[in-house]
N, C-alpha and C. Protein backbone atom coordinates (compact mmCIF):
# COMPACT_ATOMS: atom_id res chain seq x y z
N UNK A 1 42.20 41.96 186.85
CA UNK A 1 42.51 41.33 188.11
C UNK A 1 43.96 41.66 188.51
N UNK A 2 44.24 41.91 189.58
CA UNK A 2 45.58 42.58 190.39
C UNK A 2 45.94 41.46 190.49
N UNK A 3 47.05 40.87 190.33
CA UNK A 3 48.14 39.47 190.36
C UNK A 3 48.96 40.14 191.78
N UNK A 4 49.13 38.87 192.39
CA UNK A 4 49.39 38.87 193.71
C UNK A 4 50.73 38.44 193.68
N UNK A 5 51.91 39.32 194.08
CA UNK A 5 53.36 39.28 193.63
C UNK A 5 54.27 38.98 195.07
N UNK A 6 55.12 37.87 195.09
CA UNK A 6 55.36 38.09 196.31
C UNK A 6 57.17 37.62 195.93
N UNK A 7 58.16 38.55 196.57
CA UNK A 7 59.42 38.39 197.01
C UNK A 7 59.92 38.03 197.73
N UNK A 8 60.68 36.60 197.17
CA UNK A 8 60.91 35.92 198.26
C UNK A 8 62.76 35.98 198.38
N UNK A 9 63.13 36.94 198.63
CA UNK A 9 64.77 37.83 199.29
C UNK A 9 65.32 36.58 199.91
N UNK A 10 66.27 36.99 199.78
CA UNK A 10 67.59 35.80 200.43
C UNK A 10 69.18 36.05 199.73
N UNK A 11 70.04 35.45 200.46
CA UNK A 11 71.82 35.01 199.64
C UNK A 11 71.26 33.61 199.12
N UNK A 12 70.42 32.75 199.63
CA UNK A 12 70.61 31.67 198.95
C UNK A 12 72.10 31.14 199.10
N UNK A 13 73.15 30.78 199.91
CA UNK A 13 74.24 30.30 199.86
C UNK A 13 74.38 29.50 201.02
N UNK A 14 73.67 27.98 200.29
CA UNK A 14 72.81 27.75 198.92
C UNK A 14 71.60 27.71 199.37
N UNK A 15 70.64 27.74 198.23
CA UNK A 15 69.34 27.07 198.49
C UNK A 15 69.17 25.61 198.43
N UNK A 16 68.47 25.79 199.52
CA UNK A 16 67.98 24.52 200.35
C UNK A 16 66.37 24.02 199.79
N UNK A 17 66.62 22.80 200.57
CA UNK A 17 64.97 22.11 200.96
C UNK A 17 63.99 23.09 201.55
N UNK A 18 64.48 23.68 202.47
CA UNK A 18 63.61 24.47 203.08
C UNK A 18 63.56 25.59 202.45
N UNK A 19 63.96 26.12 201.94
CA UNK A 19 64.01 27.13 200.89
C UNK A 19 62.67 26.74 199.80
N UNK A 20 63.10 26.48 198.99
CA UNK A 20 61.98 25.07 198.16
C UNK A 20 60.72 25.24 198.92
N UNK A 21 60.30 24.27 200.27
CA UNK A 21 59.25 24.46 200.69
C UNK A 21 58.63 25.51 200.53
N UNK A 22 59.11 26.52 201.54
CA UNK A 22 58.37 28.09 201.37
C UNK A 22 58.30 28.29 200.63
N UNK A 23 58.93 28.08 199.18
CA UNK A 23 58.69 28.81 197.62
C UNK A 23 56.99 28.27 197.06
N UNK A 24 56.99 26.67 197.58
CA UNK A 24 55.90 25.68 196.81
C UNK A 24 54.78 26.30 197.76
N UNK A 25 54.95 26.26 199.00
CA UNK A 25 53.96 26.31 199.72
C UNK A 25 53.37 28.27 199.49
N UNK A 26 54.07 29.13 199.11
CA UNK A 26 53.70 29.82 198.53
C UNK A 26 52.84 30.34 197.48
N UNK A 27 53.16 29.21 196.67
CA UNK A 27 52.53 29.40 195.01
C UNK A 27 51.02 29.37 195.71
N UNK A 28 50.28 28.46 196.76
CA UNK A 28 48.89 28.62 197.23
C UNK A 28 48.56 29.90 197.56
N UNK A 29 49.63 30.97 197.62
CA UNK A 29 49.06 31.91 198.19
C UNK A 29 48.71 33.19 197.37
N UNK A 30 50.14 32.93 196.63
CA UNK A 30 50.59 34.42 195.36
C UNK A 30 50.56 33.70 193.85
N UNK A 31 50.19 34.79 193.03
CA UNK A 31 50.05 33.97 191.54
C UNK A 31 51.17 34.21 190.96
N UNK A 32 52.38 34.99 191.31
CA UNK A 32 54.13 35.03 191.19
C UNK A 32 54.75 34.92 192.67
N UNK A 33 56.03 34.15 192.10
CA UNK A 33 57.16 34.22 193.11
C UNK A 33 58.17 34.75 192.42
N UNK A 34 58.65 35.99 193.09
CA UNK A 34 60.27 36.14 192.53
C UNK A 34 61.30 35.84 193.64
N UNK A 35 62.27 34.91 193.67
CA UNK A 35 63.00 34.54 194.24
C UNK A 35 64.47 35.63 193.50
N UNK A 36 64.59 36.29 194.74
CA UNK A 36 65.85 36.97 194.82
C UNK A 36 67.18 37.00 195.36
N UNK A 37 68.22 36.72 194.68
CA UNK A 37 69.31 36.57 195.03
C UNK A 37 70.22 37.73 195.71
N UNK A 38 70.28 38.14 197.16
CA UNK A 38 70.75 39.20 197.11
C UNK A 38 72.46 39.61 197.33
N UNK A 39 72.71 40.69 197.21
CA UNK A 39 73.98 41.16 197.74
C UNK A 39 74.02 41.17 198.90
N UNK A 40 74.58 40.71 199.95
CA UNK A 40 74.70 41.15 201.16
C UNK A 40 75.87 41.85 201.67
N UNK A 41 76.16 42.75 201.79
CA UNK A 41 77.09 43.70 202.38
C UNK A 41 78.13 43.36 203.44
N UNK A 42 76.91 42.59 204.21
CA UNK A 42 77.33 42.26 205.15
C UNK A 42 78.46 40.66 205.98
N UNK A 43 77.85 39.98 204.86
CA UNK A 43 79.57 39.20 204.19
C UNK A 43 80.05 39.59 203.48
N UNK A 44 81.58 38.90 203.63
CA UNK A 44 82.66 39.70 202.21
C UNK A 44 82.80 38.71 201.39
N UNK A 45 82.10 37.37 201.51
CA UNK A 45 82.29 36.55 200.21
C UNK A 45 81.07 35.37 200.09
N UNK A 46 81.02 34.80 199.01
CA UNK A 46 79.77 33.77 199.14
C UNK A 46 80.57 32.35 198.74
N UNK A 47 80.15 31.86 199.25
CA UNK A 47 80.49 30.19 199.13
C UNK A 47 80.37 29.82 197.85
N UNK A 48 79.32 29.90 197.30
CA UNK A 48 78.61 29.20 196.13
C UNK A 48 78.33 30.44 194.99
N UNK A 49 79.29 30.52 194.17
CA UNK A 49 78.84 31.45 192.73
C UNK A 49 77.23 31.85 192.72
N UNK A 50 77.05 33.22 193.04
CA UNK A 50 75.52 33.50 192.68
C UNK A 50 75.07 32.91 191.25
N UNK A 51 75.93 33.17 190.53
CA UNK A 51 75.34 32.68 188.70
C UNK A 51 75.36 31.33 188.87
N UNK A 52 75.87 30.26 189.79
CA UNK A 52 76.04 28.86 189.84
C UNK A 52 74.54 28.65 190.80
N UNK A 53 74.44 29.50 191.84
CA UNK A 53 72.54 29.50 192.29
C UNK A 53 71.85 29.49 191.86
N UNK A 54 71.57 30.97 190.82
CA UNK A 54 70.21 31.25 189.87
C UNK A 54 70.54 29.91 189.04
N UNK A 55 71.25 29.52 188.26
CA UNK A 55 71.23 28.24 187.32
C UNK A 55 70.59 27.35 188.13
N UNK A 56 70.97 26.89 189.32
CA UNK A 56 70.55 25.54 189.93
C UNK A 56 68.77 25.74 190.62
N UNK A 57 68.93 27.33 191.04
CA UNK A 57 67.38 27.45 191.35
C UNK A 57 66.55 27.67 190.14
N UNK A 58 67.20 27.81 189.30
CA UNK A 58 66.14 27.73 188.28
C UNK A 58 65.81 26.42 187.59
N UNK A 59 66.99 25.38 187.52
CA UNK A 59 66.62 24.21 187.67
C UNK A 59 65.69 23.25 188.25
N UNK A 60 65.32 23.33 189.63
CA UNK A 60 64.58 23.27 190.71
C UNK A 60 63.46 23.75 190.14
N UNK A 61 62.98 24.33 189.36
CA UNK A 61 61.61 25.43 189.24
C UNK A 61 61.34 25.15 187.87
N UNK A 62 62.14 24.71 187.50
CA UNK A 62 61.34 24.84 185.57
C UNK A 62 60.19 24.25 185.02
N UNK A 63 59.83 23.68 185.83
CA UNK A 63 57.93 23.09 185.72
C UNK A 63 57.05 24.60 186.31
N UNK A 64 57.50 25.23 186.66
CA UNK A 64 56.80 26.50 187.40
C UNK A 64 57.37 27.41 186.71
N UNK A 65 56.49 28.54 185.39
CA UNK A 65 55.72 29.44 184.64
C UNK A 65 56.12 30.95 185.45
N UNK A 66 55.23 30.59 186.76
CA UNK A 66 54.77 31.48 187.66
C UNK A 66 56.03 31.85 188.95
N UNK A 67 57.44 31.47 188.82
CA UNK A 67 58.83 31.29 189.57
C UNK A 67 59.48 32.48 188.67
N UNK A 68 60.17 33.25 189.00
CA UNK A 68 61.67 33.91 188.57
C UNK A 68 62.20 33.49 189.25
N UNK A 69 63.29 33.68 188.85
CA UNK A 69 64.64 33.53 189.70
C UNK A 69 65.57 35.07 189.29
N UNK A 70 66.51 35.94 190.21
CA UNK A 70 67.02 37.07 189.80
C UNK A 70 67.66 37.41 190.79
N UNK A 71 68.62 38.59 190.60
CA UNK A 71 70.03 38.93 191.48
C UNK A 71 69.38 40.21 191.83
N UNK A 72 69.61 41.05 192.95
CA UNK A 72 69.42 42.01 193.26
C UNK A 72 70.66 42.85 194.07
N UNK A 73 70.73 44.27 194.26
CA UNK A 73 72.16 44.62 195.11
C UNK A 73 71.36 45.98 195.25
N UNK A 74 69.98 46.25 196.24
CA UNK A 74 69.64 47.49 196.51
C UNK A 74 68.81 47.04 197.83
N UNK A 75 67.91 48.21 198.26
CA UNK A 75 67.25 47.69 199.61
C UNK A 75 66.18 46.34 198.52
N UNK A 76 65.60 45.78 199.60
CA UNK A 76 64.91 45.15 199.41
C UNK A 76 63.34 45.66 199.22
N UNK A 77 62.96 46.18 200.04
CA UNK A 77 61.99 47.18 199.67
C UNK A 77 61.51 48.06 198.50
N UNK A 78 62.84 48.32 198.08
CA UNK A 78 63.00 49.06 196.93
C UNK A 78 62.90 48.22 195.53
N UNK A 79 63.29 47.10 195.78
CA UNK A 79 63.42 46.15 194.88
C UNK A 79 62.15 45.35 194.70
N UNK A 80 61.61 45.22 195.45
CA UNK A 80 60.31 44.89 195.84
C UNK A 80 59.27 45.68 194.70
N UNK A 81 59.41 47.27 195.31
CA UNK A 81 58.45 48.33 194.77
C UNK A 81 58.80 48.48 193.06
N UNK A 82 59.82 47.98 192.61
CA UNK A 82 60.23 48.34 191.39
C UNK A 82 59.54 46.56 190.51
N UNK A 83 59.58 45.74 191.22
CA UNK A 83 58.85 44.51 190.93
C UNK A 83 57.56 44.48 190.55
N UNK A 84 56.71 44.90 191.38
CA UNK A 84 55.28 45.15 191.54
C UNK A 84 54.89 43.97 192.82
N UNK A 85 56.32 43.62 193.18
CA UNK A 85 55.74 42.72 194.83
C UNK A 85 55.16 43.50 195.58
N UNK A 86 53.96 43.11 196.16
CA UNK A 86 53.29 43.72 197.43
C UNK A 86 53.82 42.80 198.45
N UNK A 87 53.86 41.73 198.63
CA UNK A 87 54.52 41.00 199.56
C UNK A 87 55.84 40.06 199.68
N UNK A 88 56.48 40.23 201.15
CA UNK A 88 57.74 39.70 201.11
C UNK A 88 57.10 38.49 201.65
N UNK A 89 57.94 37.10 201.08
CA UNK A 89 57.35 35.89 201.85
C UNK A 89 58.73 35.33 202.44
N UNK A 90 58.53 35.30 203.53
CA UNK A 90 59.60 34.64 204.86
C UNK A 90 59.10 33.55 205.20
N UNK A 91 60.50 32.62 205.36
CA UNK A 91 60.05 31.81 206.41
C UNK A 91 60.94 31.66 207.47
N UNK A 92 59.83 31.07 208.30
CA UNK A 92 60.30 31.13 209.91
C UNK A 92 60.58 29.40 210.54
N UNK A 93 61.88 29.30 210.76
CA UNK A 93 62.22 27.93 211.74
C UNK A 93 62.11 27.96 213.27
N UNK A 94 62.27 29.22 213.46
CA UNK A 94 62.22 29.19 215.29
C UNK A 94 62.08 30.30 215.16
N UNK A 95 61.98 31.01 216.85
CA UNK A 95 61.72 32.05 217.42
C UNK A 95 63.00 33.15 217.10
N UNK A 96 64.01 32.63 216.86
CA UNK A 96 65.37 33.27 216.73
C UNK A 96 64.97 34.08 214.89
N UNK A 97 64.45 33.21 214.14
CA UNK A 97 64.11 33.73 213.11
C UNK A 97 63.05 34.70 212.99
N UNK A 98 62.01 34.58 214.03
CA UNK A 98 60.98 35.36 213.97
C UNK A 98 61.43 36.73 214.36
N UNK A 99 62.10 36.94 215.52
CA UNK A 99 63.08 38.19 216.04
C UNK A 99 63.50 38.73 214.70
N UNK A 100 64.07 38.29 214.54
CA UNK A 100 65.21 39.12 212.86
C UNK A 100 64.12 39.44 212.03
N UNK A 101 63.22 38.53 211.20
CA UNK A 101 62.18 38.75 210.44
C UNK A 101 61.04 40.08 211.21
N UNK A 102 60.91 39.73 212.26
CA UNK A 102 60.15 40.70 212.49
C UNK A 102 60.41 42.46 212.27
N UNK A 103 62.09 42.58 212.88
CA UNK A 103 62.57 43.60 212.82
C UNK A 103 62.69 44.34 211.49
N UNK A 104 63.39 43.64 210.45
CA UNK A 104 63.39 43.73 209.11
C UNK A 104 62.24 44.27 208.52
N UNK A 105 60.94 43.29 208.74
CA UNK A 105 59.61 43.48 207.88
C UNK A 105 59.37 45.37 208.53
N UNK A 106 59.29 45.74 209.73
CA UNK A 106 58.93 47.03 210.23
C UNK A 106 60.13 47.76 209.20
N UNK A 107 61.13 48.05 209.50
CA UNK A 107 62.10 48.77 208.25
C UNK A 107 61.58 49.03 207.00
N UNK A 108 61.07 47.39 206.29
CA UNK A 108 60.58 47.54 205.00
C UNK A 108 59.24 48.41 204.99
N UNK A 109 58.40 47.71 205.94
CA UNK A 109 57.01 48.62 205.67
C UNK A 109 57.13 49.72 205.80
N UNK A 110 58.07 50.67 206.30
CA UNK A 110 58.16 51.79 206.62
C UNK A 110 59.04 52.70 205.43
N UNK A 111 59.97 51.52 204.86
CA UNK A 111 60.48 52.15 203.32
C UNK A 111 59.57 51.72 202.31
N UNK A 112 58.55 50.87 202.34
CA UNK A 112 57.74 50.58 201.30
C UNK A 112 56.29 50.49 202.11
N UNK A 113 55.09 51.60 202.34
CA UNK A 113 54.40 51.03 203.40
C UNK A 113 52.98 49.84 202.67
N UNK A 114 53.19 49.83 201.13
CA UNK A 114 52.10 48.53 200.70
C UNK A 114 52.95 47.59 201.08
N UNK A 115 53.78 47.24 201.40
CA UNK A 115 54.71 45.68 201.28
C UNK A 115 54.40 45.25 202.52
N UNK A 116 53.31 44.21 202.36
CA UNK A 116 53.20 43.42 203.49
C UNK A 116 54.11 42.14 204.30
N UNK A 117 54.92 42.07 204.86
CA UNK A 117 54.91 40.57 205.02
C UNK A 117 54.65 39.46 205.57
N UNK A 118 54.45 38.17 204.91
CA UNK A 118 53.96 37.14 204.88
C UNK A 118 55.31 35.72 205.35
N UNK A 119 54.32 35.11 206.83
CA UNK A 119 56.15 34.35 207.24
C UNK A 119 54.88 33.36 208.13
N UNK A 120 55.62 31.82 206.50
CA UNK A 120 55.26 30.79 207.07
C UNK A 120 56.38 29.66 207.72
N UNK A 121 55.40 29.04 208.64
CA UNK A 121 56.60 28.05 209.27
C UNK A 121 56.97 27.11 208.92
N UNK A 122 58.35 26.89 208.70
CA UNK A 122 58.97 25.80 208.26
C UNK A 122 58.11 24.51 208.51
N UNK A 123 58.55 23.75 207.48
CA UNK A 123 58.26 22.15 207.99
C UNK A 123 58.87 21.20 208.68
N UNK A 124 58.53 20.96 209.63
CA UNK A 124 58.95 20.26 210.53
C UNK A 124 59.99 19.47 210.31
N UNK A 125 59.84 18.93 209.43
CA UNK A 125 61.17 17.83 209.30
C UNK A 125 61.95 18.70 208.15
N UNK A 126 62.03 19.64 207.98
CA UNK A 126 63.04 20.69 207.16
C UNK A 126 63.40 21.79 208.45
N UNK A 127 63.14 21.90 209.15
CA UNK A 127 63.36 22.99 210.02
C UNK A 127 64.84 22.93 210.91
N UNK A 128 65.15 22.16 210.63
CA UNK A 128 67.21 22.20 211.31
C UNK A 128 67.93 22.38 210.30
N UNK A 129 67.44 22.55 208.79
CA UNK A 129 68.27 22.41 207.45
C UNK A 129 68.90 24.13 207.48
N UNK A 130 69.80 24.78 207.62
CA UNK A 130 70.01 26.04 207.49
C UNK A 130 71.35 25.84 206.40
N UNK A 131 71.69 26.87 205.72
CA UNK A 131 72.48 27.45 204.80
C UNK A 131 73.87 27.37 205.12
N UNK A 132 73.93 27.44 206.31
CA UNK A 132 75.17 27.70 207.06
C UNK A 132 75.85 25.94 207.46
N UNK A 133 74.75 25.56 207.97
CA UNK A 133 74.75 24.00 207.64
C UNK A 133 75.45 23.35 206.67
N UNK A 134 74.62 23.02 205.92
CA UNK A 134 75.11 22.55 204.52
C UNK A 134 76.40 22.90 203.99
N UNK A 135 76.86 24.66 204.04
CA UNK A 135 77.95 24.71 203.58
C UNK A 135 79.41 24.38 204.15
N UNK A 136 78.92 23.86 205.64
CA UNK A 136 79.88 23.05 206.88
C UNK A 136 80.33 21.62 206.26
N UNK A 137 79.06 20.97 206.17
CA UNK A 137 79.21 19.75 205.56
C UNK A 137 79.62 19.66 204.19
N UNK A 138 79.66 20.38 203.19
CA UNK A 138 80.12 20.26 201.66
C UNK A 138 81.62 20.93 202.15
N UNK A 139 81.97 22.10 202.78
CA UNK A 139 82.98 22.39 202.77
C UNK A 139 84.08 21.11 203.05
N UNK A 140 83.59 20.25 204.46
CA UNK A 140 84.63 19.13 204.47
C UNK A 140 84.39 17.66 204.10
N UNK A 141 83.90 18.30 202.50
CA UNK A 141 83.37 16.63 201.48
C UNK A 141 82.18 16.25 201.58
N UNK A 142 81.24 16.63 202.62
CA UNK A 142 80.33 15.67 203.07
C UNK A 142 78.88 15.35 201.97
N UNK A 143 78.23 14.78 201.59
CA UNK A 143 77.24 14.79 200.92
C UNK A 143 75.98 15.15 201.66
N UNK A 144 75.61 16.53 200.44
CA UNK A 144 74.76 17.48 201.03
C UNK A 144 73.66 17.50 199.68
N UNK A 145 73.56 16.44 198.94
CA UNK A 145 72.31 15.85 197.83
C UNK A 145 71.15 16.13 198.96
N UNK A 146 70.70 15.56 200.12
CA UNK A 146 69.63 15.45 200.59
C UNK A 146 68.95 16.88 201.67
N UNK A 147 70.07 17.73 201.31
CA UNK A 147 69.51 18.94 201.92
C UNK A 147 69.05 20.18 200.45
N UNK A 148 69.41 19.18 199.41
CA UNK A 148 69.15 20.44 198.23
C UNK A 148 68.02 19.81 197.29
N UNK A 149 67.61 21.07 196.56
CA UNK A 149 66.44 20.62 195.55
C UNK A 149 67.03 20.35 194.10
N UNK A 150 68.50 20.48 194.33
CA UNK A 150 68.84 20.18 192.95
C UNK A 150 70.16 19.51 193.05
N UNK A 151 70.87 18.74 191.84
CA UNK A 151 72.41 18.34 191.76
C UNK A 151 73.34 19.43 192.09
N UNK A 152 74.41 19.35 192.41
CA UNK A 152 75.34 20.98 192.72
C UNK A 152 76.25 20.83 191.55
């Protein structure tokens, strides 16, 4: 039986609730999740220690067998194909996300053309929680326990 592998890419800075969701609501779909921590190029710094993420997302997950957690610094596609992910799993809060996701997924299929992707919609009452958020409110003290799946 072919095990159904799906990559779920991100900075994670940090992972969130909504993050979480898409991971759980996943597991119904794929019999692995690898949750990937990536490099992004395109900031010059991260808020939150990647090795202080994977610890805390792996915290979050340790009842779940079927979860990695791991760092990556190549395309995604590529990283993907070296996994045995056939699918990227996104999720989508609004239309602003669907734009970006959409664009991205065509790139990938076209550097990886099995890599399907897969982009479910946020949950409603998680869907204003963004990354950028949270690190507004922790930056000036604020308690940000109820936007995360784990202690910081």
């Amino acid at each position: 039986m072919i095990r159904r592998i799906a990559l779920f890419p991100g900075t994670f800075d940090p992972f969130t609730k909504g993050h979480e969701d898409i991971v759980l609501r996943g597991l119904q779909l794929f019999d692995e999740i690898i949750i990937a921590l990536g490099y992004n190029v395109q900031k010059s710094s991260r808020y939150f220690e990647i090795a202080t993420m994977v610890d805390r997302i792996e915290s979050a997950f340790k009842k779940y067998p079927n979860i990695r957690v791991v760092t990556f610094s190549e395309l995604t596609a590529e990283f993907a194909k070296k996994n045995g992910a056939k699918y990227l799993l996104r999720g989508l809060r609004n239309t602003t996300d669907f734009e970006y996701e959409n664009s991205i997924s065509q790139v990938n299929r076209q550097l990886y053309p099995e890599l399907e992707s897969v982009f479910l919609i946020t949950t409603p009452r998680l869907a204003w929680i963004s990354s950028s958020i949270v690190r507004e409110v922790h930056r000036y003290g604020g308690d940000v326990s109820e936007f995360l799946p784990y202690k910081l």
